[in-house]
Every structure is written in structure tokens, then in C-alpha cells.
Protein backbone atom coordinates (compact mmCIF):
# COMPACT_ATOMS: atom_id res chain seq x y z
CA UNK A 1 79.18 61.19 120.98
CA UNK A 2 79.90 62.22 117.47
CA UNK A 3 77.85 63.29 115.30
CA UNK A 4 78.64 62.14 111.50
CA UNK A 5 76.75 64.11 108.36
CA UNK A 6 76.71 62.54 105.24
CA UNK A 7 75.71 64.06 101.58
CA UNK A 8 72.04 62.48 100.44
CA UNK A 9 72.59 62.88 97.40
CA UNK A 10 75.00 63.31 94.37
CA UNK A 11 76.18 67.31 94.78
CA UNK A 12 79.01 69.50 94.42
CA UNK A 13 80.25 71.44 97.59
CA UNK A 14 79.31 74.92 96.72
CA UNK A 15 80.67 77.10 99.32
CA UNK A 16 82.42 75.65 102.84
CA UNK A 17 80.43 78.05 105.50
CA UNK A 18 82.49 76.54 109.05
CA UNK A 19 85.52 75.40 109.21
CA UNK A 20 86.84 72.54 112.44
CA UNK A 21 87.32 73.95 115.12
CA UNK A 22 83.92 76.19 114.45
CA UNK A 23 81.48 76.32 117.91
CA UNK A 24 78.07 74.90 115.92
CA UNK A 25 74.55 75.19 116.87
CA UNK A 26 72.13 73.21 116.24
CA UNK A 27 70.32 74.09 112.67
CA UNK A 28 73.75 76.24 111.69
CA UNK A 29 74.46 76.15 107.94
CA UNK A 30 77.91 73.69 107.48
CA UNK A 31 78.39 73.65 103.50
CA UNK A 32 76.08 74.44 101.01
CA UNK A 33 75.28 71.80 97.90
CA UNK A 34 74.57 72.84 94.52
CA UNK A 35 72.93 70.27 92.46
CA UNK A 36 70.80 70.59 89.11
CA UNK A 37 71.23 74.46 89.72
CA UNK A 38 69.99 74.30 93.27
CA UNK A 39 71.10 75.05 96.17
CA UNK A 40 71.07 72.99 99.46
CA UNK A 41 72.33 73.77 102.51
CA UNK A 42 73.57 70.89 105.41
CA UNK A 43 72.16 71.94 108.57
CA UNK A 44 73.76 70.55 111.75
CA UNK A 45 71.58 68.24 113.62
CA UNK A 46 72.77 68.82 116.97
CA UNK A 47 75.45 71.40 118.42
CA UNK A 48 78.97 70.95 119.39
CA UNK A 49 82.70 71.18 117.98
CA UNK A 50 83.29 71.01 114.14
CA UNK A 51 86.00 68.36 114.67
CA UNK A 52 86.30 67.32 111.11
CA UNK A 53 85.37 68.90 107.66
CA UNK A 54 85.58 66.34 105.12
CA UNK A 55 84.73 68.59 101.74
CA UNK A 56 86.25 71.64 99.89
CA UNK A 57 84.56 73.98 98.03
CA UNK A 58 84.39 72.91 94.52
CA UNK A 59 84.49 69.10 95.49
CA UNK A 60 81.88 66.34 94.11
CA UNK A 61 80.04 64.20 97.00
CA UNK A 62 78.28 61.21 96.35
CA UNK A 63 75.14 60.03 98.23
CA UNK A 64 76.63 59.17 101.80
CA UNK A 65 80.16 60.58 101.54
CA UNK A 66 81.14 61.92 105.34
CA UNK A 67 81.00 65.86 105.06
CA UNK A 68 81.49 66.91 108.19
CA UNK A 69 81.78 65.62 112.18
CA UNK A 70 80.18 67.44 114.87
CA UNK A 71 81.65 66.43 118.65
């Protein structure tokens, strides 16, 4: 089963840390946010396959844009 992860809030993509194809483990760092001059890093809830990275570094998410899916 997939496992979508979605921005929670209004951020730009800071730095891209995996890229698809990436092995992930759970709690791995995917992308890190940087909003109001602080950093937040999306942790992977569960392990698997990067099939999909849905940012770039230097893009804007809004509160529940797809980021990444983990297979």
C-alpha cells in the first residue's frame, strides 16, 4: 500500500534530501521545509520505495500538496 505525504502547512521546499527510487526507512528525512525562517523536516512514516517525489528544491507547497510517495 502506498504511502502518500502531504505538506501541513504553507512552506517552501528547502533542500530535496531522497530522490525515487531512494530505499527509505522509517523516520528518514525526505525534504526539508523552510517556513518563517524555520526549518522542518518531512519524516517518512513508514519504510519502503521512494516511488514518487512531487517537490523541487526551491518550490512553494501549500497545506496538503502531495510531496512525496513511499511504496
Amino acid at each position: 500500500m502506498a504511502d502518500e505525504i502531504r505538506a501541513e502547512m504553507v512552506a517552501n521546499v528547502w533542500k530535496v534530501v531522497a530522490a525515487t527510487g531512494d530505499t527509505i526507512a522509517e523516520g528518514d528525512t525526505l525534504v526539508i521545509l523552510e517556513s518563517m525562517k524555520m526549518e522542518i523536516p518531512v519524516i517518512a512514516e513508514s519504510g519502503g520505495t521512494l516511488a514518487q517525489l512531487a517537490v523541487n528544491e526551491g518550490d512553494v507547497v501549500q497545506e496538503g500538496d502531495l510531496i512525496a510517495v513511499i511504496e
